[in-house]
Protein backbone atom coordinates (compact mmCIF):
# COMPACT_ATOMS: atom_id res chain seq x y z
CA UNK A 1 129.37 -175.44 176.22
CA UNK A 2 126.58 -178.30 176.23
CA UNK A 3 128.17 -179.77 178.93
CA UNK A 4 128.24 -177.39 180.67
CA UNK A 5 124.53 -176.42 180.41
CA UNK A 6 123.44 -179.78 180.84
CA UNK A 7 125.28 -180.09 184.24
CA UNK A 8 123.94 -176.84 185.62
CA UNK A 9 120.45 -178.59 184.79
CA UNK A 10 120.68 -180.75 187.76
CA UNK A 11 118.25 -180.64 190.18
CA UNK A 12 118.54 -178.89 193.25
CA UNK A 13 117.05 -182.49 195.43
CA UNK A 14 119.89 -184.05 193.63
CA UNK A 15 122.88 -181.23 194.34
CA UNK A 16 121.88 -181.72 197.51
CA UNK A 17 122.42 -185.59 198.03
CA UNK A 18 125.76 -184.92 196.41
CA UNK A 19 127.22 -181.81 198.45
CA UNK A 20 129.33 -184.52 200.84
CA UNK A 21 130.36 -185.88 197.88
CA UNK A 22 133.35 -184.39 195.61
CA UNK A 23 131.55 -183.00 192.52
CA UNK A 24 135.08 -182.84 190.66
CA UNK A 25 134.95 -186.59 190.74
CA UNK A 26 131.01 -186.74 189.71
CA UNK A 27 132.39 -184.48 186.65
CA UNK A 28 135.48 -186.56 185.63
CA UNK A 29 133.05 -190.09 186.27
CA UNK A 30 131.00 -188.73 183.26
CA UNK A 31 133.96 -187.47 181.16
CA UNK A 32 135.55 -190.77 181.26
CA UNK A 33 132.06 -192.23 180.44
CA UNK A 34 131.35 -190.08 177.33
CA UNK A 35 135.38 -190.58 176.25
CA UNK A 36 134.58 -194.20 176.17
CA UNK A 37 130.73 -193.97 173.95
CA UNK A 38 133.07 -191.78 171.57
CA UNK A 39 135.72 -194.32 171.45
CA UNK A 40 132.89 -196.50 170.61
CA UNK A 41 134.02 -198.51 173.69
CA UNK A 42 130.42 -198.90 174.75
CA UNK A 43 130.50 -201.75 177.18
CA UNK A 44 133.33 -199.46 179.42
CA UNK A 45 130.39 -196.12 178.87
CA UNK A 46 127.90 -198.08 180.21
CA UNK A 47 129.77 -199.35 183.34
CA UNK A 48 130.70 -195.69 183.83
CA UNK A 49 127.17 -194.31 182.71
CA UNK A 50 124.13 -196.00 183.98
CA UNK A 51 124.95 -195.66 187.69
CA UNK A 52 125.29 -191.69 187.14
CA UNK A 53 122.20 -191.88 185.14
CA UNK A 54 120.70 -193.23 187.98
CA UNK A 55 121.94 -191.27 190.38
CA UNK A 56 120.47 -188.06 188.41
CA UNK A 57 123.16 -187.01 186.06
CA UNK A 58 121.35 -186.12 183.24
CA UNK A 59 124.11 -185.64 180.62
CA UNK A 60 124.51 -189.30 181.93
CA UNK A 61 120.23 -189.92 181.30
CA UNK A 62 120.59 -188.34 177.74
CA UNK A 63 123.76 -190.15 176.62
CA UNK A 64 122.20 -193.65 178.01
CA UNK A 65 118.99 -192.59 175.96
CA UNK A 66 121.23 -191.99 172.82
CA UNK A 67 122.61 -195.78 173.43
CA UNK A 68 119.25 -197.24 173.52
CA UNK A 69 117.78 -195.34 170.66
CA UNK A 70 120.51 -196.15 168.39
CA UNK A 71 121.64 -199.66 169.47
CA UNK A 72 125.14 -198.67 170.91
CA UNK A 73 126.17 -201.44 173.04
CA UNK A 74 122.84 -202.37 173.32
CA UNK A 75 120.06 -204.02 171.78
CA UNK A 76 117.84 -200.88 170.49
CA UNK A 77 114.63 -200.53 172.74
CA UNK A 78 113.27 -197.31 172.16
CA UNK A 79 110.91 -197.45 175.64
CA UNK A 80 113.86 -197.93 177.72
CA UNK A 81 115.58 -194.55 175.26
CA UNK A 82 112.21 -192.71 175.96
CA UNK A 83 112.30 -193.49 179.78
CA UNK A 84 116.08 -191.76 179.98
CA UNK A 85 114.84 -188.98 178.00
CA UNK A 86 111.98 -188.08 179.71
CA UNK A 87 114.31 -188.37 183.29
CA UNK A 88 116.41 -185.61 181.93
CA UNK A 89 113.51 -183.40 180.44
CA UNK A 90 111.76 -183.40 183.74
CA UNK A 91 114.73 -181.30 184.67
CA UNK A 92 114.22 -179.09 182.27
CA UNK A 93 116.72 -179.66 179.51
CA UNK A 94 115.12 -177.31 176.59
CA UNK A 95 116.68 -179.75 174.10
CA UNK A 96 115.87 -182.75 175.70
CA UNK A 97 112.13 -181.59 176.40
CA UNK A 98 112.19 -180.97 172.48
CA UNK A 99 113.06 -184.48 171.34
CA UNK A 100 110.46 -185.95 174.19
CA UNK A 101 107.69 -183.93 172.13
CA UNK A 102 109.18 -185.44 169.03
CA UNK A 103 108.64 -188.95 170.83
CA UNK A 104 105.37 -188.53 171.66
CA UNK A 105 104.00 -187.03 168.33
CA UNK A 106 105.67 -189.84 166.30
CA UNK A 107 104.96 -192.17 168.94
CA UNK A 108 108.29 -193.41 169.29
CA UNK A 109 109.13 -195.56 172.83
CA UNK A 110 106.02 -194.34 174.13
CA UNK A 111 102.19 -194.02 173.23
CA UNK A 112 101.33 -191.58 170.66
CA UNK A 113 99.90 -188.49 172.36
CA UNK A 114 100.14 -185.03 170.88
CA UNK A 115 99.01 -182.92 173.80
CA UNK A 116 101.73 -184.42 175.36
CA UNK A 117 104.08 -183.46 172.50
CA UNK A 118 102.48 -180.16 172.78
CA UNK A 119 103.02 -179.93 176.25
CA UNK A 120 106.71 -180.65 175.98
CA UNK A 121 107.13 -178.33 172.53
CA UNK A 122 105.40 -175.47 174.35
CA UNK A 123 108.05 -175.62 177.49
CA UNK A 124 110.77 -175.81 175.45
CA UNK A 125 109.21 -173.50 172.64
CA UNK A 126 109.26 -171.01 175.96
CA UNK A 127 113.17 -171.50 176.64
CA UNK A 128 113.44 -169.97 172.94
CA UNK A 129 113.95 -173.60 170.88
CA UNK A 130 112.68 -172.09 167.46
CA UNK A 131 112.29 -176.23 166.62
CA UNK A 132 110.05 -176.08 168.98
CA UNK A 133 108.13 -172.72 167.99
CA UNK A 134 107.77 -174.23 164.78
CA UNK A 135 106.42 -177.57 165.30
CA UNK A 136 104.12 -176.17 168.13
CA UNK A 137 103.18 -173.30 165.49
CA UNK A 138 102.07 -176.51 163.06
CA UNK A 139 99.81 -178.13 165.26
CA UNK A 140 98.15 -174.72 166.17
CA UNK A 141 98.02 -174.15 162.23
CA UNK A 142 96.84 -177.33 161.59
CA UNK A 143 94.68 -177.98 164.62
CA UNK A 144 96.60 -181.60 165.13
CA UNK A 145 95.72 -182.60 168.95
CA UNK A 146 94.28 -179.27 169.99
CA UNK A 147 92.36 -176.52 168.54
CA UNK A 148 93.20 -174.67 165.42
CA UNK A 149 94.64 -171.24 166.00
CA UNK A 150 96.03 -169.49 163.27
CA UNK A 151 97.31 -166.01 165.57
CA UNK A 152 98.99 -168.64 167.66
CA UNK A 153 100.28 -170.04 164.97
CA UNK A 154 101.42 -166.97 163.50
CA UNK A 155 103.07 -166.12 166.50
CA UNK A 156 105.16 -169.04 167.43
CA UNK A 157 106.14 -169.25 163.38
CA UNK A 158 107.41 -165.35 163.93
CA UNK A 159 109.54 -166.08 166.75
CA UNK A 160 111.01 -169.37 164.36
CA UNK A 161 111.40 -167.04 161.71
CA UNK A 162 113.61 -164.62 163.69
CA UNK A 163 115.67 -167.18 164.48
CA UNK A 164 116.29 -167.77 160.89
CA UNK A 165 114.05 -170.75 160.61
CA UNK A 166 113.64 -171.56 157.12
CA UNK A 167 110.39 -173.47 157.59
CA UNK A 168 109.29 -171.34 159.90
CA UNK A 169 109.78 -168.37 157.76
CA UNK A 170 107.98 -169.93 154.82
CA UNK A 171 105.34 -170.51 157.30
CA UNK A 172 104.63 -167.21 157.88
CA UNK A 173 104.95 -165.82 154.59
CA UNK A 174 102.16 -168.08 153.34
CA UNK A 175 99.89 -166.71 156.12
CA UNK A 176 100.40 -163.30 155.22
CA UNK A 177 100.03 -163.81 151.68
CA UNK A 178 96.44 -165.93 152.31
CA UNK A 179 95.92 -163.40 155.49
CA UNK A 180 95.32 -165.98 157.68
CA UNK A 181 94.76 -165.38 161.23
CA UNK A 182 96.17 -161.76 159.88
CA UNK A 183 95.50 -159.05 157.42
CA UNK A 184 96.49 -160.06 153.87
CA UNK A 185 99.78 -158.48 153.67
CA UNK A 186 102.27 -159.11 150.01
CA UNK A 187 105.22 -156.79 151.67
CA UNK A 188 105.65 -158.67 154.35
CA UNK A 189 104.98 -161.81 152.76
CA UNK A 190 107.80 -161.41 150.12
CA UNK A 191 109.93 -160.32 153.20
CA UNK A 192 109.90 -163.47 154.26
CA UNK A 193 109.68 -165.75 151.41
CA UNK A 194 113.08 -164.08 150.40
CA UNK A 195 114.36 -165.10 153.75
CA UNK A 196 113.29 -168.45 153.50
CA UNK A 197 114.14 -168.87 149.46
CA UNK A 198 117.70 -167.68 150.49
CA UNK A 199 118.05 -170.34 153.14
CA UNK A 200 117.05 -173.10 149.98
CA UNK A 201 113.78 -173.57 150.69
CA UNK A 202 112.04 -174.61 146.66
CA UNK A 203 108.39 -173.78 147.53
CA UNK A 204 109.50 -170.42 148.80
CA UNK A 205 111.94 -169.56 145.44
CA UNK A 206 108.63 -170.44 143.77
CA UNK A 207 106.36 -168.20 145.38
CA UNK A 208 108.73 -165.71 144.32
CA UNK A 209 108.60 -165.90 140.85
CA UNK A 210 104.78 -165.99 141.33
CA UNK A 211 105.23 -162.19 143.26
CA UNK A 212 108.09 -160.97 140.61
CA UNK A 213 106.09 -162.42 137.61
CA UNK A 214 102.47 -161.14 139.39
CA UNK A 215 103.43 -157.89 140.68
CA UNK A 216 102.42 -158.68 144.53
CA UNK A 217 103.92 -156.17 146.86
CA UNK A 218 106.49 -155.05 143.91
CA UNK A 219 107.01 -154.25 140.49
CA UNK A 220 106.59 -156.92 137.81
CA UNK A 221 110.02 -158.31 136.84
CA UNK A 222 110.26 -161.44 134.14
CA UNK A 223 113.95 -161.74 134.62
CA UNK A 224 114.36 -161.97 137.94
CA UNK A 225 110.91 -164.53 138.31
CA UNK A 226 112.87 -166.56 135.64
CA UNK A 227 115.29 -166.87 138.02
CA UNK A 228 113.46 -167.94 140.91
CA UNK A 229 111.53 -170.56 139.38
CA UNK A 230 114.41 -171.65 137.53
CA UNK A 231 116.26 -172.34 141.53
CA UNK A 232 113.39 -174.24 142.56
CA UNK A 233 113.39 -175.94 139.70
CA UNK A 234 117.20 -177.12 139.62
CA UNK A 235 115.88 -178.49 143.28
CA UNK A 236 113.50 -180.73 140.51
CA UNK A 237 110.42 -178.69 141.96
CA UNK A 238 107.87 -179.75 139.28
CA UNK A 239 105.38 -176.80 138.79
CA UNK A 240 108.18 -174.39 138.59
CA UNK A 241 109.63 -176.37 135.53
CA UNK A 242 106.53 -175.66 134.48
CA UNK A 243 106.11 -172.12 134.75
CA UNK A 244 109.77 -171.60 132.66
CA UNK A 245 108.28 -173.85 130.02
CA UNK A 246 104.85 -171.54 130.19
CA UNK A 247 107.03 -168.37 129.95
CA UNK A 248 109.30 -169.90 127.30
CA UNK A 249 106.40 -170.95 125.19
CA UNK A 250 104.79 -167.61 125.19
CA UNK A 251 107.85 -165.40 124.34
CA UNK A 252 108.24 -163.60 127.58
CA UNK A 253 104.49 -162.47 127.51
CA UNK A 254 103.93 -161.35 130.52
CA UNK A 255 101.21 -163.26 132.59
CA UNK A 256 98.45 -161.82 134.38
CA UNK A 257 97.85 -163.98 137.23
CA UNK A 258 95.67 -164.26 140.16
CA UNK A 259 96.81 -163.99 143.57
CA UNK A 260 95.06 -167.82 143.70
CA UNK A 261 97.75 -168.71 141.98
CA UNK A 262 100.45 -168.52 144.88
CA UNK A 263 101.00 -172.33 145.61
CA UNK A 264 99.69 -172.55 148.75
CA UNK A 265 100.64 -175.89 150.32
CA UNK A 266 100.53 -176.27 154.21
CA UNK A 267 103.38 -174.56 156.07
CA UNK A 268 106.07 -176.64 156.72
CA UNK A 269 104.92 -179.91 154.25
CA UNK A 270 108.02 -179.31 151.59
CA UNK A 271 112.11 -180.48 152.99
CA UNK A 272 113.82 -177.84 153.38
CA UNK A 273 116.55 -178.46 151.02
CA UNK A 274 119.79 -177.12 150.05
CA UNK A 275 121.05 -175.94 146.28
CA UNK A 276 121.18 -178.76 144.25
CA UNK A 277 125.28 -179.40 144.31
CA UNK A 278 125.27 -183.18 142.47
CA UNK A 279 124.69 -184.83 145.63
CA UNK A 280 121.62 -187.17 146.18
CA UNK A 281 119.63 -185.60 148.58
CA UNK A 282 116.48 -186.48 150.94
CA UNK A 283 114.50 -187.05 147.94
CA UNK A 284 116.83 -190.28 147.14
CA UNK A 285 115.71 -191.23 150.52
CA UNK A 286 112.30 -190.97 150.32
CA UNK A 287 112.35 -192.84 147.04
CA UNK A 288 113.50 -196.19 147.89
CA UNK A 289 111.84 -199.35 149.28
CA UNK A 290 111.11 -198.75 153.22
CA UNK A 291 111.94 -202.67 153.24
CA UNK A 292 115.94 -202.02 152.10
CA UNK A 293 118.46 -201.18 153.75
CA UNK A 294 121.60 -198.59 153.17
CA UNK A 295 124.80 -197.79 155.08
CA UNK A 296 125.54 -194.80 157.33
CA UNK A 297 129.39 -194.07 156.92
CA UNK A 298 129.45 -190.36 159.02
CA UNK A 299 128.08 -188.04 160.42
CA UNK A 300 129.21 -184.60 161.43
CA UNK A 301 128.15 -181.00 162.05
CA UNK A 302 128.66 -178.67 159.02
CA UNK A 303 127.45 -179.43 155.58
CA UNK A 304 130.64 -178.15 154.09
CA UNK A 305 132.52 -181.32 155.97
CA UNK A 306 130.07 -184.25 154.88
CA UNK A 307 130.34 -182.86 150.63
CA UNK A 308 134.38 -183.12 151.61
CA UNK A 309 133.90 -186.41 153.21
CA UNK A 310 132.16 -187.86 150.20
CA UNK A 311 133.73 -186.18 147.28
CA UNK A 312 137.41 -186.68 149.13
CA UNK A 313 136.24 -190.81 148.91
CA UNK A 314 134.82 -190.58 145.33
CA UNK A 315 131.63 -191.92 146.51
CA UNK A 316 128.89 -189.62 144.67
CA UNK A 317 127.57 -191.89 142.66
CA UNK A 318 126.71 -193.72 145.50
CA UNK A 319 125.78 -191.65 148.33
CA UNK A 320 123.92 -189.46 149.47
CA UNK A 321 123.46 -187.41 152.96
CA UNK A 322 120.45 -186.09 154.75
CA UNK A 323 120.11 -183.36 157.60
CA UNK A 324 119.27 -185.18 160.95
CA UNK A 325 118.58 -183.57 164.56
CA UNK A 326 119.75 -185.60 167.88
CA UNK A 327 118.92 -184.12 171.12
CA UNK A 328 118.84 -180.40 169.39
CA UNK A 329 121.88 -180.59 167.51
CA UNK A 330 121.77 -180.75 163.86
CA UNK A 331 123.93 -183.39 162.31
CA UNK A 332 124.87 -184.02 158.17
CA UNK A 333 124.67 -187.67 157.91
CA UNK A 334 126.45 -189.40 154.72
CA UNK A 335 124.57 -192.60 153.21
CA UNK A 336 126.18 -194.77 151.29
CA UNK A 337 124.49 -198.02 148.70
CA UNK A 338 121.00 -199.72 148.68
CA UNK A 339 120.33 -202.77 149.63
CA UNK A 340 117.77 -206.03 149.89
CA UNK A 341 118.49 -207.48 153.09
CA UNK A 342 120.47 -206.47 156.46
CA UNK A 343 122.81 -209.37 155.54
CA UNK A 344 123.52 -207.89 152.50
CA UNK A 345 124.26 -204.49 153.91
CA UNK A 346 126.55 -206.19 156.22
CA UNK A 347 128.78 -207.85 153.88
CA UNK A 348 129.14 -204.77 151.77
CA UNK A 349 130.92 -203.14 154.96
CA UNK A 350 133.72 -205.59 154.30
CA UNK A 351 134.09 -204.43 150.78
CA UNK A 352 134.19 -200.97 151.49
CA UNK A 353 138.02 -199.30 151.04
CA UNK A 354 139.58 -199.62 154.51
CA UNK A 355 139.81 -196.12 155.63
CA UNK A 356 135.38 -196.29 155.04
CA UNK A 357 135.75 -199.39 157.36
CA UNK A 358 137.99 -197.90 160.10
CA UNK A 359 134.80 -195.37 160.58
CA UNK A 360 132.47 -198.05 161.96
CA UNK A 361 129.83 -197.53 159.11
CA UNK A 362 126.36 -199.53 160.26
CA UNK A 363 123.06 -200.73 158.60
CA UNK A 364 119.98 -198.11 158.54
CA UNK A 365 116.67 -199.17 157.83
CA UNK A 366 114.94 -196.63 154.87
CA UNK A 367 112.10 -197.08 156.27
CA UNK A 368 113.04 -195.78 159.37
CA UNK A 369 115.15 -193.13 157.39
CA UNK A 370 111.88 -192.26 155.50
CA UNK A 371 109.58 -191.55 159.03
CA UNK A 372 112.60 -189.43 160.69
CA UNK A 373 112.71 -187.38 157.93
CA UNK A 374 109.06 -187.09 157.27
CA UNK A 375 108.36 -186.14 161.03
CA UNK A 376 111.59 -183.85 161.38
């Protein structure tokens, strides 16, 4: 289905240098290229790849991109990533035009510049990328590169949120409980900080023990605050272990609070992560020395598969997984060990049981872990 999206994306300038040509055989050229990067047979992809790429293909730009971000078959350069990316946004590849904002905003391969990321968020924000709503909604809501707007904000976080955007949903239920760039509103507020709380998201399953234990928008309910704040607290969400311990120490007394008392950090600043299920999570991540190293051992597209992939290899203890994006699709990525050096990650590949070696794993920086995950 990608491929096939990304191939209608072709230019027209470019259909037309082709038309004499047999597009069948264009087609099978970058199958056999993208059968050989997922045999790992990178040398062979790149044979097959770059002339496409250069031709125009972009499913061939993107994939070449992917190879020099990641340092498959290459020597990692992210300019020379960046430039292949930008070839196949500038045919307007929604995803693609996504990550290219991400590039510039971090200022990965290319200068930082966030009008440009802004630029690039707000085409592909237009195609209906709710990524892209949201982190366009963020610098509106923040006023990062270009003026603060919160209505803008507000209404690039609403069409996120109704695309089941977790962030984006928390987003928006902070501005209507502050009534920013909107009338103060606690319905629609604890509309969607149930959405987003549902979806895992601690500061939201906060907030709503602060509206259950308050009264905002409903009728005060202990029990069911209790068990709010007790969620984002098994997610180790600090000031909700404190509000059980408040309500423990005064007997259930029920708490007349301020609406002040909503935590009210900026949209978007908390992970959004998932029910705590004895796994190290993002938070491991973050914690460790930006100078060490760890191993990546898989990575693969539902959440369900990467908890089998780990418990199946009675690895728990040590590893953890993170959520990553590439090009628009969302990927569960399973981490394994911690280490001093990149020599010492290396060797520990050879110690690994053999069917953990037969996957390829390969050394990942944390601190480069840390800044993908901060920015994503």
């Amino acid at each position: 289905m990608i491929n096939a999206f990304l191939m209608r994306s072709v230019t027209i300038l470019y259909v037309l240098l082709v038309l004499w040509q047999i597009p069948a055989a264009l087609a099978q050229s970058f199958e056999e290229g993208k059968a050989a990067y997922q045999a790992k047979d990178y040398q062979k992809a790149l044979e097959i790849l770059r002339p496409l790429a250069e031709q125009g293909n972009s499913q061939a730009q993107v994939t070449l991109g992917i190879m020099y971000d990641y340092g498959h078959g290459v020597t990692a350069n992210p300019e020379e990533a960046f430039k292949w990316y930008l070839k196949a946004a500038e045919q307007g590849i929604p995803m693609v035009q996504h990550d290219v904002g991400v590039k510039y905003f971090q200022g990965q391969g290319v200068k930082q510049d966030y009008l440009e990321a802004a630029r690039w968020w707000e085409q592909s924000a237009n195609a209906g990328l709710a990524d892209s709503q949201f982190n366009l909604g963020l610098m509106y809501y923040r006023g990062i590169g270009i003026e603060q707007d919160y209505r803008k904000a507000a209404e690039l976080f609403l069409k996120a949120a109704n695309q089941e955007h977790s962030h984006a949903q928390y987003s928006l239920a902070v501005m209507h409980a502050f009534g920013q760039g909107m009338d103060k509103n606690y319905e629609e507020a604890l509309k969607w900080f149930k959405k987003s709380a549902a979806q895992g998201v601690a500061q939201a399953q906060f907030n709503l023990g602060v509206f259950y234990e308050s009264g905002y928008g409903l009728e005060k309910d202990l029990n069911t605050a209790r068990e709010w704040y007790q969620r984002a607290a098994d997610q180790g969400l600090e000031e909700a272990k404190k509000k059980l311990a408040e309500l423990t120490s005064k007997e259930k007394q029920e708490i007349i609070s301020r609406p002040e008392s909503i935590s009210h950090p900026e949209p978007g600043e908390l992970p959004d992560k998932l029910p705590d299920i004895g796994i190290k999570r993002e938070d491991w991540v973050i914690q460790q020395n930006p100078e060490f190293f760890t191993l990546q051992l898989s990575s693969v597209l539902t959440e369900k598969d990467i908890v089998k992939f780990i418990k199946e290899n009675n690895i728990e203890s040590e590893a953890a997984y993170i959520i990553v994006v590439i090009n628009g699709v969302t990927r569960y990525t399973a981490l394994y060990g911690v280490f001093d050096t990149y020599t010492e990650a290396e060797k520990a590949i050879k110690q690994l049981p053999e069917n953990l070696q037969n996957g390829k794993p390969w050394v990942r920086n944390f601190g480069i872990l840390q800044n993908l995950l901060k920015n994503s």
